[in-house]
C-alpha atoms as a PDB file:
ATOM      1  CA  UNK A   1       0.000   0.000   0.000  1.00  0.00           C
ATOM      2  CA  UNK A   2       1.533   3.427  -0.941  1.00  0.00           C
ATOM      3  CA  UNK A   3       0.739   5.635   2.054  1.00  0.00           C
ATOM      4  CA  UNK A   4       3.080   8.076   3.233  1.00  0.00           C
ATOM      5  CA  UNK A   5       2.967  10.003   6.446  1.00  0.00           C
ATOM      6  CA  UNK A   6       3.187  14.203   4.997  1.00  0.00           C
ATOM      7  CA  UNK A   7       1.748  16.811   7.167  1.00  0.00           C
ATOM      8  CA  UNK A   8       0.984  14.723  10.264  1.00  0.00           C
ATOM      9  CA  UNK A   9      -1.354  12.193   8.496  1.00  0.00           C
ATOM     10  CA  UNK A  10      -0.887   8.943   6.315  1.00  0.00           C
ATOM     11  CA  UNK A  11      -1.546   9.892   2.677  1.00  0.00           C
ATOM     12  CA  UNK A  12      -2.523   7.444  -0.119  1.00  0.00           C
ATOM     13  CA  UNK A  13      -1.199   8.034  -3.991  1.00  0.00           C
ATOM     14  CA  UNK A  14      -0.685   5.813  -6.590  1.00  0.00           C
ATOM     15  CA  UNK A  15       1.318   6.364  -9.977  1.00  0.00           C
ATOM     16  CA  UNK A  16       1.238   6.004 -13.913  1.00  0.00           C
ATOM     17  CA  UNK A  17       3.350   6.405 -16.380  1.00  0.00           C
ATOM     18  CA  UNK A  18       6.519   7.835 -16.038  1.00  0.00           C
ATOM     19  CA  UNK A  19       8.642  11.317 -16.886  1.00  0.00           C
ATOM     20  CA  UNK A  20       7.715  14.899 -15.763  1.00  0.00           C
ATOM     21  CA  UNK A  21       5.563  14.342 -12.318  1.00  0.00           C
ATOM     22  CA  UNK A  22       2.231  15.548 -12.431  1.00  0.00           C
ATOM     23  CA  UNK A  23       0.204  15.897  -9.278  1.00  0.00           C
ATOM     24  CA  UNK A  24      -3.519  15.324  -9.736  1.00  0.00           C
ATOM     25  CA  UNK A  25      -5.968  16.362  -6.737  1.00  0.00           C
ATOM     26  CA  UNK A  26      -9.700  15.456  -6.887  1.00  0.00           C
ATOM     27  CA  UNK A  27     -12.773  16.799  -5.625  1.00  0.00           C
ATOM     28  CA  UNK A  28     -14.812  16.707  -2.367  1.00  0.00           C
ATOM     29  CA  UNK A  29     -16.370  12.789  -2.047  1.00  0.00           C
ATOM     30  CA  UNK A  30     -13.972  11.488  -5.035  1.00  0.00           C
ATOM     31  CA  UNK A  31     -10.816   9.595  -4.737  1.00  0.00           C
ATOM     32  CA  UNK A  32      -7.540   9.747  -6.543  1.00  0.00           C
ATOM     33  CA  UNK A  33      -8.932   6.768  -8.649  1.00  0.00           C
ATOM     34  CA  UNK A  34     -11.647   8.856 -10.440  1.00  0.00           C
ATOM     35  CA  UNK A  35      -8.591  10.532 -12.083  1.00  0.00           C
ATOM     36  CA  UNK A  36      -8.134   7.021 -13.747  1.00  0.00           C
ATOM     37  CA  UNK A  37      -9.960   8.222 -17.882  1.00  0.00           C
ATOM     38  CA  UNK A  38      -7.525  11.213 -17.497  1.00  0.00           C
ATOM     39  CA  UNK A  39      -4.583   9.279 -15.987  1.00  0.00           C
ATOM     40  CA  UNK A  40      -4.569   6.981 -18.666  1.00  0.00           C
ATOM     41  CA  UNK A  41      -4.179   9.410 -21.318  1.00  0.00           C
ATOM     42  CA  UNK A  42      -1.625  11.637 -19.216  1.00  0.00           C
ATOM     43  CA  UNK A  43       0.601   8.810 -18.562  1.00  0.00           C
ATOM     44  CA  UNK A  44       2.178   8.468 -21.569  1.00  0.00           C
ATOM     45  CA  UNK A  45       3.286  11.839 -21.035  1.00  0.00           C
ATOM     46  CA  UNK A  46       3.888  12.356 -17.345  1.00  0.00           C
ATOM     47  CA  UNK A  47       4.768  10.895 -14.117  1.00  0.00           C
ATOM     48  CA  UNK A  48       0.406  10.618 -12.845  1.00  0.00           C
ATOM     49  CA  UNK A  49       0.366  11.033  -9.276  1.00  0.00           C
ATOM     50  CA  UNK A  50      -3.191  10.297  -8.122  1.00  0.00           C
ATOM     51  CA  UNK A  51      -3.659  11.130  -4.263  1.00  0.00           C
ATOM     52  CA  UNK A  52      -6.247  10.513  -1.542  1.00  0.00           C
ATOM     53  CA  UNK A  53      -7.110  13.627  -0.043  1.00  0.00           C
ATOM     54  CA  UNK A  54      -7.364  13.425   3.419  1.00  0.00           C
ATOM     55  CA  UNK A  55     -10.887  12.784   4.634  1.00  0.00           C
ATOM     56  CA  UNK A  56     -11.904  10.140   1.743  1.00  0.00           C
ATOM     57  CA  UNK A  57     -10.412   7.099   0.037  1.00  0.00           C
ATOM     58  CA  UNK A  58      -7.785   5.100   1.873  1.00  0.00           C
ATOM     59  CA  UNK A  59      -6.060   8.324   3.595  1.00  0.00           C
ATOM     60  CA  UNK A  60      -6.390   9.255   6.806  1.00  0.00           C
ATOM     61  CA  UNK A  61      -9.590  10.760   8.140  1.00  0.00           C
ATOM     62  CA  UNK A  62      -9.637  13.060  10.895  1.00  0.00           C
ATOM     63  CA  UNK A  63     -12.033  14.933  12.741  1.00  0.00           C
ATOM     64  CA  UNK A  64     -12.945  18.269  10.827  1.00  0.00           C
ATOM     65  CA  UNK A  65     -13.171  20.799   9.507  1.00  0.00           C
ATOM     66  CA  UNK A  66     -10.406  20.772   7.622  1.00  0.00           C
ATOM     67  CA  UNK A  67      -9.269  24.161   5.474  1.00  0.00           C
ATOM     68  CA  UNK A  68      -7.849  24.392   1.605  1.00  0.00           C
ATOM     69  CA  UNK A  69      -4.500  25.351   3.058  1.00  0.00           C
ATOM     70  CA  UNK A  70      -3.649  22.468   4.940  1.00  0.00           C
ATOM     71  CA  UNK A  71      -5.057  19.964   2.376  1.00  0.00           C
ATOM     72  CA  UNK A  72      -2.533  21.960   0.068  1.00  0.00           C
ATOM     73  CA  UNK A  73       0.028  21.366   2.809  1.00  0.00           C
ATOM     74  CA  UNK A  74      -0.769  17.696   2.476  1.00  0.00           C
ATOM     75  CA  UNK A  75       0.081  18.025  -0.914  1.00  0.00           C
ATOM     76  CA  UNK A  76       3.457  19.845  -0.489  1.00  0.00           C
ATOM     77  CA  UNK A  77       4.579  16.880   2.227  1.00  0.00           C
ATOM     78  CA  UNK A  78       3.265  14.187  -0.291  1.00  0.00           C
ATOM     79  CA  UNK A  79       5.905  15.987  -3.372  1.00  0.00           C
ATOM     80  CA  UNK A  80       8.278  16.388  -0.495  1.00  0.00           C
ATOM     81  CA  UNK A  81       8.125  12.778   0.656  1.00  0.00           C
ATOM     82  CA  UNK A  82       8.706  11.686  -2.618  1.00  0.00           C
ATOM     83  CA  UNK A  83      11.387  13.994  -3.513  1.00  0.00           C
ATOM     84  CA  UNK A  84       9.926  15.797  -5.880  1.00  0.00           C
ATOM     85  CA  UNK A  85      11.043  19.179  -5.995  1.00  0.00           C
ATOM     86  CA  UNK A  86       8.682  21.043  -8.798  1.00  0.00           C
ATOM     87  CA  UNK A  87       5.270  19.405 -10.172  1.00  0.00           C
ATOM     88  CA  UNK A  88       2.631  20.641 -12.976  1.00  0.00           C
ATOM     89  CA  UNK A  89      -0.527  20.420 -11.152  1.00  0.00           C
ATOM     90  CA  UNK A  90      -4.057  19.480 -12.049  1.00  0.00           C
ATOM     91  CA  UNK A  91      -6.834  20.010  -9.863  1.00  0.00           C
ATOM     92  CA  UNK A  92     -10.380  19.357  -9.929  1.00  0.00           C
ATOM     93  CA  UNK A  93     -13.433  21.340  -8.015  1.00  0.00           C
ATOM     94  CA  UNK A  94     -12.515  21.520  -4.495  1.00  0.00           C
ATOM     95  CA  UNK A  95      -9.063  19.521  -5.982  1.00  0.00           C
ATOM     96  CA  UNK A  96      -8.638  23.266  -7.348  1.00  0.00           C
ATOM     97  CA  UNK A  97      -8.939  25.676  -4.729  1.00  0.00           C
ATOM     98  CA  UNK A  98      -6.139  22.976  -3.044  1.00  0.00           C
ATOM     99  CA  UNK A  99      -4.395  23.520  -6.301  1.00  0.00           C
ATOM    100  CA  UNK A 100      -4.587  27.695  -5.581  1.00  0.00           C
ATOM    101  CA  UNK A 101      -3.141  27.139  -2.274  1.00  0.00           C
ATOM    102  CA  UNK A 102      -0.704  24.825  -3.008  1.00  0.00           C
ATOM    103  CA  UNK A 103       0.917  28.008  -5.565  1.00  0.00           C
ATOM    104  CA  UNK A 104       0.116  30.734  -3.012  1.00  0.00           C
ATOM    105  CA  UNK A 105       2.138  28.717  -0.515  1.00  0.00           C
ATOM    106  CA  UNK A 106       4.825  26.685  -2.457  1.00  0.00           C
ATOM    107  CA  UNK A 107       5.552  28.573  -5.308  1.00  0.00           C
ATOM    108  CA  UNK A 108       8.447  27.078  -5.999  1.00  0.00           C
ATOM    109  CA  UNK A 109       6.854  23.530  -6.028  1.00  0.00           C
ATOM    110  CA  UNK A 110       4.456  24.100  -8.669  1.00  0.00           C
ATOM    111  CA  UNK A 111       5.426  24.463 -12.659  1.00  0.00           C
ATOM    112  CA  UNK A 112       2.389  25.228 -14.208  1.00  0.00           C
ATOM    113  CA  UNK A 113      -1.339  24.009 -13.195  1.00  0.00           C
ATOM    114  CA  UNK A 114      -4.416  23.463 -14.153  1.00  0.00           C
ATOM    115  CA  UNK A 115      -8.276  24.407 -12.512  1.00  0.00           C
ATOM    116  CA  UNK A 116     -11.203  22.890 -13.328  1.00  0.00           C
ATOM    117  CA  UNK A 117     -14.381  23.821 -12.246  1.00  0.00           C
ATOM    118  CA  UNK A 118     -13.091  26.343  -9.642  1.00  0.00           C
ATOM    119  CA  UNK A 119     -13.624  28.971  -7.452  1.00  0.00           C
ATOM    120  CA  UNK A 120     -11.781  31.947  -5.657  1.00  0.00           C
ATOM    121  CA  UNK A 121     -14.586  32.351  -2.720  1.00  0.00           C
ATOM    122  CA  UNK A 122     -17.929  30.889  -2.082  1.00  0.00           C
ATOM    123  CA  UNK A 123     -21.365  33.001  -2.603  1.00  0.00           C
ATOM    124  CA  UNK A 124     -24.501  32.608  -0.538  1.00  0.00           C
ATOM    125  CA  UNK A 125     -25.909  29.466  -3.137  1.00  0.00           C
ATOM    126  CA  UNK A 126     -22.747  27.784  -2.959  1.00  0.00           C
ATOM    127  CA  UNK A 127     -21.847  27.633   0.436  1.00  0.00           C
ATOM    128  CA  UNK A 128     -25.889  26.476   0.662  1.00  0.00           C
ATOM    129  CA  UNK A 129     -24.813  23.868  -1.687  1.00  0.00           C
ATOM    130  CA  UNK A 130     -21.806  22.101   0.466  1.00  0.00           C
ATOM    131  CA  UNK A 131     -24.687  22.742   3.240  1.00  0.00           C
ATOM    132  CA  UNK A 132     -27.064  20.505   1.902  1.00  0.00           C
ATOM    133  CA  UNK A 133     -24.732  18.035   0.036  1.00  0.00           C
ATOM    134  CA  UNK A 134     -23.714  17.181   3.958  1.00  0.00           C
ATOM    135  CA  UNK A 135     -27.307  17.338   4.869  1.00  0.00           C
ATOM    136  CA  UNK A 136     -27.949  14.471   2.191  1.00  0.00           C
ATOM    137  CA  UNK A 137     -24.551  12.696   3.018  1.00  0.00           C
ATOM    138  CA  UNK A 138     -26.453  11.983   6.585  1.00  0.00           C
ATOM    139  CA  UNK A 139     -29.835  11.154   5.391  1.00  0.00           C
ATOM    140  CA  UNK A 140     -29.386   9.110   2.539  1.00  0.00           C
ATOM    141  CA  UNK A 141     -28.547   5.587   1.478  1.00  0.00           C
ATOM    142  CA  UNK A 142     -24.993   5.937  -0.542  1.00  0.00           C
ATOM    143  CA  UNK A 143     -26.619   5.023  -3.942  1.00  0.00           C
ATOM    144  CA  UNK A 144     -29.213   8.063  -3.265  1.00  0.00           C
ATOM    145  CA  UNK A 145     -26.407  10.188  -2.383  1.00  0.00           C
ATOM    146  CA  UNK A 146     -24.502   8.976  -5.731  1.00  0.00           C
ATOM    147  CA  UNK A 147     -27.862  10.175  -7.507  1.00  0.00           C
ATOM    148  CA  UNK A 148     -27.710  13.484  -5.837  1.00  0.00           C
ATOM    149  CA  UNK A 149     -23.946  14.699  -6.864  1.00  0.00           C
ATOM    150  CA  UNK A 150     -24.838  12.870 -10.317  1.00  0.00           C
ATOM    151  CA  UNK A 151     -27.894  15.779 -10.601  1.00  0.00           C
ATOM    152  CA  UNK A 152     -25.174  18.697  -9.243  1.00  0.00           C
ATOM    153  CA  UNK A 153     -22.563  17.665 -11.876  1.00  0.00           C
ATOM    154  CA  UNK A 154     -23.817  16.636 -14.908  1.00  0.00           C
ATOM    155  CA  UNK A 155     -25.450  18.353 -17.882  1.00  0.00           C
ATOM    156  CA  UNK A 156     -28.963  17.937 -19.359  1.00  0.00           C
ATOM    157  CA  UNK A 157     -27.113  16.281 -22.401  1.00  0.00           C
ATOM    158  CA  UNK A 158     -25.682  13.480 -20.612  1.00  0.00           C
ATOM    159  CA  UNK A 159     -28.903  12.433 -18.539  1.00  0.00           C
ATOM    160  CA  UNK A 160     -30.336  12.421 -21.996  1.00  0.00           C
ATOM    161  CA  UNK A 161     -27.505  10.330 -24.073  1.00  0.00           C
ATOM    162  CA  UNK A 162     -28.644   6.660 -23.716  1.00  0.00           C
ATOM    163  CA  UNK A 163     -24.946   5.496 -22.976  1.00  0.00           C
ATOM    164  CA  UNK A 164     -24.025   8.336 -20.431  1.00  0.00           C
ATOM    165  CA  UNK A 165     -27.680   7.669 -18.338  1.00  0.00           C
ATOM    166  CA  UNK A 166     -26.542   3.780 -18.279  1.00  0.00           C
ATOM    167  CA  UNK A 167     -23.272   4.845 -17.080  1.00  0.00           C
ATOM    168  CA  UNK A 168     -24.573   7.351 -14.711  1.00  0.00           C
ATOM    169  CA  UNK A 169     -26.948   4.493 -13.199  1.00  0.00           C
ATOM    170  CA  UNK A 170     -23.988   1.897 -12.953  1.00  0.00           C
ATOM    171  CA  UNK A 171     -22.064   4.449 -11.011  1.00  0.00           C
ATOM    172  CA  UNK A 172     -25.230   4.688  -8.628  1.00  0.00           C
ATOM    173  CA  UNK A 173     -25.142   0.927  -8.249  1.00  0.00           C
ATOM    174  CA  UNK A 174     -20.917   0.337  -7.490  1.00  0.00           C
ATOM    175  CA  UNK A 175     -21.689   3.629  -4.959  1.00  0.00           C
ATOM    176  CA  UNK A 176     -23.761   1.009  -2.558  1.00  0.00           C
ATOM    177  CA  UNK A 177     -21.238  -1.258  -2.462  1.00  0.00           C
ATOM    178  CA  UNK A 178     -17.655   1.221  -2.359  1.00  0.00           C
ATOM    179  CA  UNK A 179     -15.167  -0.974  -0.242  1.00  0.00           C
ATOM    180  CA  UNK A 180     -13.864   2.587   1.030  1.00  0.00           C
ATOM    181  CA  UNK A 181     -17.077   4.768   1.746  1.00  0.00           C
ATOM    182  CA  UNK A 182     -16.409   8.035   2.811  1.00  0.00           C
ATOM    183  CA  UNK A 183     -17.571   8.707   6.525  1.00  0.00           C
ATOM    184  CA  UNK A 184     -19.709  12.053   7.121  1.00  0.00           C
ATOM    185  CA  UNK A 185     -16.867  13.387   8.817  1.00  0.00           C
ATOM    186  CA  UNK A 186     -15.104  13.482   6.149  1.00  0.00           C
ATOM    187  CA  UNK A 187     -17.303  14.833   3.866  1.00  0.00           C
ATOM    188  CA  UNK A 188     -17.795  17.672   6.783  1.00  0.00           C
ATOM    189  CA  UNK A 189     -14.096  18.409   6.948  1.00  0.00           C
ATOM    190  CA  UNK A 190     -13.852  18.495   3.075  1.00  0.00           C
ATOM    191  CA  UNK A 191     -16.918  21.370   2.688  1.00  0.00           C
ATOM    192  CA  UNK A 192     -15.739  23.210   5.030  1.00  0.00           C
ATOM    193  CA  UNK A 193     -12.830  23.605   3.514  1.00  0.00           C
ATOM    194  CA  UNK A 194     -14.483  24.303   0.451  1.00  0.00           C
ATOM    195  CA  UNK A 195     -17.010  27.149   2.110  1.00  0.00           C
ATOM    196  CA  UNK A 196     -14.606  28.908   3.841  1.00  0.00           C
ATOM    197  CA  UNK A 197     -11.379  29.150   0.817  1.00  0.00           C
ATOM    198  CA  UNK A 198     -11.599  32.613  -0.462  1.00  0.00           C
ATOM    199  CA  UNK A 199      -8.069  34.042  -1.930  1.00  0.00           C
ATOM    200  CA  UNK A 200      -9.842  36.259  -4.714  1.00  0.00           C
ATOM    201  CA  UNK A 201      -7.347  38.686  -3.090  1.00  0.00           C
ATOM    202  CA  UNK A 202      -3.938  36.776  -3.214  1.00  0.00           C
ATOM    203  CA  UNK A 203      -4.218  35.531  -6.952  1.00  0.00           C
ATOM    204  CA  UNK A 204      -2.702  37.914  -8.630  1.00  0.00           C
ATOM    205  CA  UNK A 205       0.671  37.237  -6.387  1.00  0.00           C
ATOM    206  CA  UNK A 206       0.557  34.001  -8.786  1.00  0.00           C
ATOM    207  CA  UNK A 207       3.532  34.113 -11.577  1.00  0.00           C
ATOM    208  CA  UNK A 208       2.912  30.221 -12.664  1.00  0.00           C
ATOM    209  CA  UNK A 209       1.069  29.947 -15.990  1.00  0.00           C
ATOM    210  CA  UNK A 210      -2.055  28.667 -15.296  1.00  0.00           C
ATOM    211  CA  UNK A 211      -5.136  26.954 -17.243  1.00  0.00           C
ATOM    212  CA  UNK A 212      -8.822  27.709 -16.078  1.00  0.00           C
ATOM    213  CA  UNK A 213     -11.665  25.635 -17.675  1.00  0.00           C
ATOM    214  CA  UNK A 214     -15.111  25.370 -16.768  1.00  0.00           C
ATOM    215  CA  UNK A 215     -18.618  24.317 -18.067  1.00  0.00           C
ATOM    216  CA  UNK A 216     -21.063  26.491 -19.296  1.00  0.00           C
ATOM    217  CA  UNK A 217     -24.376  24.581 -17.448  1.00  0.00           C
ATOM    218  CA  UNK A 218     -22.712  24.338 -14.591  1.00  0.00           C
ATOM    219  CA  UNK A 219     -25.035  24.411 -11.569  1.00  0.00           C
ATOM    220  CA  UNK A 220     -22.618  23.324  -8.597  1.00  0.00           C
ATOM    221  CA  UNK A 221     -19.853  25.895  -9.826  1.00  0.00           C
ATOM    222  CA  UNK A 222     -21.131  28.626 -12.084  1.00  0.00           C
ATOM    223  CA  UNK A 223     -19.194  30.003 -15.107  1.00  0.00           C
ATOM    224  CA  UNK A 224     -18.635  33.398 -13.160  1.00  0.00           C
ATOM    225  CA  UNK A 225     -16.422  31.325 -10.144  1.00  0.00           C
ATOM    226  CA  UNK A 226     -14.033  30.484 -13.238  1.00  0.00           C
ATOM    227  CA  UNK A 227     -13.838  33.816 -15.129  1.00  0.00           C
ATOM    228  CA  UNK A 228     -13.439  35.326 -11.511  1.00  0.00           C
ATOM    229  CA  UNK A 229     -10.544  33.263 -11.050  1.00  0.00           C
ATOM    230  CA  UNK A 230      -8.957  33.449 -14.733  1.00  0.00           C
ATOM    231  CA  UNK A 231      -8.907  36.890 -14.722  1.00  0.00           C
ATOM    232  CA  UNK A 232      -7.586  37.548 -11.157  1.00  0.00           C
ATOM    233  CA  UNK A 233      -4.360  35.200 -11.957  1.00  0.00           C
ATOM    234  CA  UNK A 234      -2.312  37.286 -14.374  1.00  0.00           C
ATOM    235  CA  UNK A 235      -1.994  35.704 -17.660  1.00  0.00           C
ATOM    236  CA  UNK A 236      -3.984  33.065 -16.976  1.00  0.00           C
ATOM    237  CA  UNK A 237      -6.008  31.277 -19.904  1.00  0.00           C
ATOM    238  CA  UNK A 238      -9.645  30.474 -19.891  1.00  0.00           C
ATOM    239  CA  UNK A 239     -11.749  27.831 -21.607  1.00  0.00           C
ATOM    240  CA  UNK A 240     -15.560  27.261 -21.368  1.00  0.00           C
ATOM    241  CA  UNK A 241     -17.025  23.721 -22.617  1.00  0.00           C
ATOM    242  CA  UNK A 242     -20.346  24.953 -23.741  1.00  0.00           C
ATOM    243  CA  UNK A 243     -23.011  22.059 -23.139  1.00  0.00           C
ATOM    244  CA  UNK A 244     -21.348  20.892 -20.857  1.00  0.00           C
ATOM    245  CA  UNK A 245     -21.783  20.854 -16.732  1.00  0.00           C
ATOM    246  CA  UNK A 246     -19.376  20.402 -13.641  1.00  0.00           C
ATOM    247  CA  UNK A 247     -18.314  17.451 -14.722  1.00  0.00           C
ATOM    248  CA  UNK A 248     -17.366  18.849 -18.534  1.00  0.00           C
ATOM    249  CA  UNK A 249     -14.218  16.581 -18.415  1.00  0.00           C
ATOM    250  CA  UNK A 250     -15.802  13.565 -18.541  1.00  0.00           C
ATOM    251  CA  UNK A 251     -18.634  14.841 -21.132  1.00  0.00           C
ATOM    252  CA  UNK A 252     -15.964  16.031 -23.160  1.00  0.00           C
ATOM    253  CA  UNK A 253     -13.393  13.300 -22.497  1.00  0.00           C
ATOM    254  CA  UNK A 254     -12.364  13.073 -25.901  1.00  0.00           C
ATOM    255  CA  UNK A 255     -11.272  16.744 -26.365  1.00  0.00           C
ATOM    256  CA  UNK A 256     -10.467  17.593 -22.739  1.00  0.00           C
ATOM    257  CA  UNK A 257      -7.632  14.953 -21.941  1.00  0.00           C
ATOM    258  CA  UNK A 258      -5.494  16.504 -24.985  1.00  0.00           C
ATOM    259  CA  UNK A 259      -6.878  19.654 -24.568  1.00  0.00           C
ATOM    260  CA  UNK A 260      -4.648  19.447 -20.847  1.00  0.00           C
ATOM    261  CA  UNK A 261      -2.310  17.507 -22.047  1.00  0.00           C
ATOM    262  CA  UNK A 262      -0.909  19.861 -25.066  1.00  0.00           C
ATOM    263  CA  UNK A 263      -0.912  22.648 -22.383  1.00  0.00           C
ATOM    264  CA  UNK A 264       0.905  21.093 -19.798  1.00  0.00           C
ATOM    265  CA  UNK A 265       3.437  19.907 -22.192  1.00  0.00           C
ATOM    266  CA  UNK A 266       4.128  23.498 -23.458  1.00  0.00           C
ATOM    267  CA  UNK A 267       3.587  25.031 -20.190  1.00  0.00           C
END
């Protein structure tokens, strides 16, 4: 089992591929291994470094709340323990604001990055949001929950493509039987970090290049969270999957993986 022990807690990551490491960070309920479509692709490129964040998966989880900052410190000891001394990073939802504070803090660690579905602070709606996605984490069975972030991240075109809704219903039916649930604490610890990261302020101390893209139809994240955050990072570029929700990389699988992957290579 690859855990290491970074930041006072044992981290899990596993690897693909091999050259140039690149650090991928998922978002709140998810698991390195839902990196694995994208990781795939990368690793013919890159050194894929998938990681637990803590509170989910097979890392530690600790009493909460935890905050973006020291899941981005987790980060920092995970490239430290393995002796890596610059990454490109790619980070997704609440993997992204990790992503911002893993720059603002460790410069020097980070090459380039990438945000997807992001957000510099949380409005009103969207800190209502994490409030009721714990809300349904207590109440519900874990294939209802499943069904409930499947209805915050997906687009009206995938619920209506025959092989996406088949998909999405499979994924409903592996979420009841997950050998590694994650516990409501977790979950807890994980939105709060996501309500209370705001940094809208220290962005534009960020010299990196940097790659924001978001969907269009996205409920959970709007498109105003990622051209808030493109244009307070200077230089940064912005791209906007049109029909497409929060989770626009796998509805656009085909075009996003190379889409990152040309970037990262030239950035």
């Amino acid at each position: 089992m690859p855990l290491i022990n970074a930041n006072g807690i044992d981290l899990y990551y596993e690897e693909r591929g091999s050259g140039e490491p690149l650090l991928l960070i998922m978002g709140i309920t998810a698991p390195g291994s839902v990196w694995e479509q994208h990781a795939a692709y990368w690793e013919k490129d890159f050194r894929c470094i998938l990681i637990d964040n803590r509170g989910v998966g097979r890392s530690a989880k600790p009493a909460g709340p935890y905050t973006s900052a020291q899941m981005a410190d987790d980060c920092a000891g995970l490239l430290e323990a393995l002796q890596i001394q610059e990454a490109r990073v790619v980070g997704c939802s609440m993997g992204s604001i990790i992503a911002q504070q893993l720059v603002l803090r460790n410069p020097e660690k980070v090459r380039s990055f990438v945000l997807m579905c992001t957000w510099a602070r949380c409005d009103n709606k969207a800190k209502a949001v994490f409030q009721h996605m714990m809300h349904c984490k207590a109440r519900f069975r874990p294939e209802e929950f499943a069904l409930f972030i499947q209805l915050l991240i997906y687009s009206k075109a995938s619920w209506d493509d025959p092989v996406m809704f088949a998909e999405l219903e499979e994924g409903r039916e592996q979420a009841a039987v997950e050998p590694h649930p994650q516990p409501l604490h977790g979950l807890e610890g994980q939105a709060a970090a996501c309500m209370t990261h705001d940094v809208l302020d220290d962005l534009s101390r960020i010299e990196v290049p940097a790659l924001v893209i978001g969907g269009m139809e996205d409920n959970f994240t709007p498109p105003w969270m990622a051209k808030e955050v493109a244009g307070a990072i200077p230089h940064a570029k912005l791209h906007l999957y049109q029909n497409s929700g929060h989770a626009f990389h796998w509805e656009n699988l085909d075009d996003f993986n190379p889409l990152v992957r040309d970037w990262l290579l030239n950035h």
